[in-house]
Each structure stands twice: as structure tokens, then as C-alpha cells.
Protein backbone atom coordinates (compact mmCIF):
# COMPACT_ATOMS: atom_id res chain seq x y z
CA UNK A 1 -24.98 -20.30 -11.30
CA UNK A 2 -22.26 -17.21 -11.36
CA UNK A 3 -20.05 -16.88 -9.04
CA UNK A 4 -19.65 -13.65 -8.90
CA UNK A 5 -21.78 -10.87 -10.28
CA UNK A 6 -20.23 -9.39 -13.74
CA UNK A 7 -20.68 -5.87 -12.31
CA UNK A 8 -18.56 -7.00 -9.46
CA UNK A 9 -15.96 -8.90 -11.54
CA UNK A 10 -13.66 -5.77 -12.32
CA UNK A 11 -13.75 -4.83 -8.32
CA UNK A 12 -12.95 -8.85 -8.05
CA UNK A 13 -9.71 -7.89 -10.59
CA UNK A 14 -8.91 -4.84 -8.49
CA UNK A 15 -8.39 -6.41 -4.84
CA UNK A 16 -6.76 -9.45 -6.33
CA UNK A 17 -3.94 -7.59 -7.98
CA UNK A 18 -3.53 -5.05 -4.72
CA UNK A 19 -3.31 -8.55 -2.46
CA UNK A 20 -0.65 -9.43 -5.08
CA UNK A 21 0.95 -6.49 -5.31
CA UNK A 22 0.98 -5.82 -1.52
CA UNK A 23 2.23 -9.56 -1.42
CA UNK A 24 5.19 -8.78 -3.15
CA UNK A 25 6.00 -5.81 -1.23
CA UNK A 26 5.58 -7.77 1.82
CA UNK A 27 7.62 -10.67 1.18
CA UNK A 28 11.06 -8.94 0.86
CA UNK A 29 10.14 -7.39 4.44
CA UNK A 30 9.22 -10.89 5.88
CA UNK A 31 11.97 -12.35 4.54
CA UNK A 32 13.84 -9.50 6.51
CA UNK A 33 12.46 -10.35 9.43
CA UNK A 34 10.69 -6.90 9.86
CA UNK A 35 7.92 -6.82 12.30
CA UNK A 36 5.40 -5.70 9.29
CA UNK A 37 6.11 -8.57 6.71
CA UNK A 38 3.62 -10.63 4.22
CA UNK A 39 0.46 -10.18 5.76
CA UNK A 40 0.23 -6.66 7.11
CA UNK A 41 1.76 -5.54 3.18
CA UNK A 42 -1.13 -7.27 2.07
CA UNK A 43 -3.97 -6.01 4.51
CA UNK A 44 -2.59 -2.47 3.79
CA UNK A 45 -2.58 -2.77 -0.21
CA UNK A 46 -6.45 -4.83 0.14
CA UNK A 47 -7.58 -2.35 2.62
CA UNK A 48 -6.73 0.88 0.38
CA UNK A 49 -8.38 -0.59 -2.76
CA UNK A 50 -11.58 -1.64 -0.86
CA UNK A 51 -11.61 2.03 0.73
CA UNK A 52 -10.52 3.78 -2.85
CA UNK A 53 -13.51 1.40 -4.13
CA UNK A 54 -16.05 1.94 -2.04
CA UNK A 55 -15.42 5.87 -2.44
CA UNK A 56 -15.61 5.41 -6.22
CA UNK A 57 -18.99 3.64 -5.58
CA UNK A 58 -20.07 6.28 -3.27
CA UNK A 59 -19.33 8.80 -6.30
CA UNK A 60 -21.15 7.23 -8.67
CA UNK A 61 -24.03 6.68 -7.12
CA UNK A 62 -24.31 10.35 -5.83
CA UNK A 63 -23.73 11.52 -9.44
CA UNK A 64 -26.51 9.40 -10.68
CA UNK A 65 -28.98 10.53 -7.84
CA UNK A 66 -28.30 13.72 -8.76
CA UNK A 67 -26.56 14.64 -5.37
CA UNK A 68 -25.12 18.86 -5.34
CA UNK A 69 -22.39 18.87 -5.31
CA UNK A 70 -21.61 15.36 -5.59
CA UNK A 71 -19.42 13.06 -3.33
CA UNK A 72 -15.52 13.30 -3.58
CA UNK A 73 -13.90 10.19 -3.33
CA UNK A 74 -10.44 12.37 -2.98
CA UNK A 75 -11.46 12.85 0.67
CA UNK A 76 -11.64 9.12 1.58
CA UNK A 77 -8.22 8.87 -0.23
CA UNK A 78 -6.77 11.21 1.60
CA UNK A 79 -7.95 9.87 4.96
CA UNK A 80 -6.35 6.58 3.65
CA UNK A 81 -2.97 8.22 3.70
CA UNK A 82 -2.92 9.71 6.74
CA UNK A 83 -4.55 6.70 8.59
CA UNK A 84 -1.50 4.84 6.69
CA UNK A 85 0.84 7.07 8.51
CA UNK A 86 -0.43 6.48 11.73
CA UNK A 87 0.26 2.59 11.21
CA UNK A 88 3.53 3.54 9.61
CA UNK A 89 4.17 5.66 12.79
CA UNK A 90 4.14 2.30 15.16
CA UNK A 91 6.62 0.38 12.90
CA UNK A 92 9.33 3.07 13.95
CA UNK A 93 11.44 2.53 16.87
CA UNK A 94 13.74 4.89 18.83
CA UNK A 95 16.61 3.38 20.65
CA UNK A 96 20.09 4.50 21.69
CA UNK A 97 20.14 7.36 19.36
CA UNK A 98 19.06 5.46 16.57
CA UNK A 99 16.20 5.25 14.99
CA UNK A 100 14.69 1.90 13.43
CA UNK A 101 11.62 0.86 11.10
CA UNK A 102 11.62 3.76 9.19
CA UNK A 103 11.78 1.55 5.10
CA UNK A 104 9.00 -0.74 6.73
CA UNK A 105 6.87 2.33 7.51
CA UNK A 106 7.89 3.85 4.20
CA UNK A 107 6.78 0.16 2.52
CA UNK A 108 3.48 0.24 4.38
CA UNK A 109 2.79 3.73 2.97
CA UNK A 110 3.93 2.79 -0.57
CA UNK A 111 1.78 -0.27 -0.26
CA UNK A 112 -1.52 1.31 0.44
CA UNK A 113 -0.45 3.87 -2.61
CA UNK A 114 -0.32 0.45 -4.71
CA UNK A 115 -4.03 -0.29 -3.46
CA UNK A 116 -5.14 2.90 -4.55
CA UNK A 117 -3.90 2.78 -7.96
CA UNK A 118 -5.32 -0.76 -7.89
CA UNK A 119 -8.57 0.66 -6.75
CA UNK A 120 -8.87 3.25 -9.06
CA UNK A 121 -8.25 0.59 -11.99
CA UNK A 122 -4.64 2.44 -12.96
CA UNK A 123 -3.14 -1.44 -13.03
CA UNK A 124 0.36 0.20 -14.66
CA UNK A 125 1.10 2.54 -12.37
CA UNK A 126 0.46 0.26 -9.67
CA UNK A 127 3.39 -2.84 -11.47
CA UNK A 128 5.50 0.38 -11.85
CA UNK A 129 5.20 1.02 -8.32
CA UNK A 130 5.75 -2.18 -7.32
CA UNK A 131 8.53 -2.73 -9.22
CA UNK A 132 10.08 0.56 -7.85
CA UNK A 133 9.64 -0.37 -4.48
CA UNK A 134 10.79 -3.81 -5.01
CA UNK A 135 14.35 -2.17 -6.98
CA UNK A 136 14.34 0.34 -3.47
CA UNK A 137 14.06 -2.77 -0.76
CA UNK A 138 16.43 -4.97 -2.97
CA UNK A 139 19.05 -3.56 -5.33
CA UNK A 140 19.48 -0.20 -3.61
CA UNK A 141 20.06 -1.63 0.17
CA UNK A 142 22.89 -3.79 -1.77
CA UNK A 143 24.16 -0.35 -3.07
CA UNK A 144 24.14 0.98 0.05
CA UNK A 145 25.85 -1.35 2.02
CA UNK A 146 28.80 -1.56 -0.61
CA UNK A 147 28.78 2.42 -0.73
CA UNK A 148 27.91 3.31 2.66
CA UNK A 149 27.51 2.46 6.31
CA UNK A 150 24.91 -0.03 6.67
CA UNK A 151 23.05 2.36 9.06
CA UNK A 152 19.79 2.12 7.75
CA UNK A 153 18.11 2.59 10.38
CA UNK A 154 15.59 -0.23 9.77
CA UNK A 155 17.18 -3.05 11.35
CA UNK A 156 16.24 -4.54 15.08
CA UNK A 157 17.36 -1.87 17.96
């Protein structure tokens, strides 16, 4: 007995790698204490290659019933991103002047970027983005606090 279906193995590949990838992501923010940490990097990264897939599968099958003109999966994409933003939008706080959350929202968009490339199957762009985003969260907030004030603007109000 399989456990999975073949045809369903590389769609098995493609969520595994965006939970991992969005895992990674999420980690440095949990270990920052940021109210979007491990779990909601990981939802966000899943969630955008299941979407991403299921468009893909949508595609397909309208090319091969013939559909005119057929489905574009560019449209669920896009409604990826801006439903993204709107999560993004309630990690950002405003208080005294300042404003806080803004890398966590910027994460939580760049993860659901690494589910779509995980979606589509584009595996290296998705390590290169993680990798990026890692170098961002890591190396350059060390830069910036030895080059610049350490306002942020992504730490507690």
C-alpha cells in the first residue's frame, strides 16, 4: 500500500520545503520574541504553496479541457500577495511616534514569496530567498546596530 499517490509526491516535496523554509524564517522572529514567530512563518509559506498549487492545478486542468481562454494562475498569486499584506498590516504597531512590526510584516510577506516559489517548483530561488532573508534578520540588524541607532522600528512599543 502507497502512501501517497506518485502524482501527488512532487506537491508532497513542494509544501514540505515551504514549511521548512517558512520554518526558518520564523525561528529568528520567535527567537525575537515577535508576535508573528515559528508558526505563523510557517502557515504563511504552507498556505502560499497550497494556493500557488492549487492554481497550477486549476491551469492544467482548464488547458486540458480545452477551456478559452484558459485559467491564469497569476490571478490567485496575486490575491496571495495582497491578502499577505493585509496580515502583514496587523503585525505593525503605532505608538508614541514610532512605529513597530514593520521587518515581521516584511518577513511574513517574504515568507509567502518563499511558498510561491516553492509552489511553483522554483526550489533555488526559494533557498536563495531564504538565505537572503535569513542574512537581512541576522547579519544586517548586527550592522545596524554597530552603524546606526537601533531604531528599527520592530521592537515592542
Amino acid at each position: 500500500m502507497r502512501l501517497i499517490a506518485p502524482e501527488m509526491l512532487e506537491s508532497a516535496i513542494r509544501l514540505i520545503l515551504a514549511l521548512l523554509f517558512g520554518a526558518i524564517i520564523g525561528w529568528e522572529r520567535e527567537r525575537k520574541g515577535r508576535p508573528a514567530g515559528l508558526r505563523t512563518h510557517m502557515l504563511v509559506s504552507i498556505g502560499a504553496a497550497g494556493f500557488t498549487l492549487v492554481a497550477l492545478e486549476i491551469s492544467g486542468a482548464s488547458i486540458a479541457g480545452g477551456i478559452k481562454p484558459p485559467f491564469d494562475p497569476g490571478r490567485i498569486i496575486s490575491t496571495i500577495v495582497g491578502g499577505i499584506g493585509f496580515l502583514g498590516a496587523g503585525a505593525i504597531l503605532h505608538s508614541r511616534h514610532r512605529v513597530h512590526g514593520l521587518t515581521t510584516a516584511a518577513s511574513i510577506w517574504a515568507v509567502a514569496a518563499i511558498g510561491i516559489a516553492c509552489g511553483c517548483g522554483l526550489y533555488t530561488l526559494a533557498v536563495m530567498m531564504t538565505g537572503l532573508g535569513i542574512v537581512t534578520l541576522i547579519v544586517i540588524k548586527q550592522l545596524e546596530r554597530k552603524w546606526f541607532d537601533d531604531d528599527t522600528g520592530d521592537g515592542p512599543p
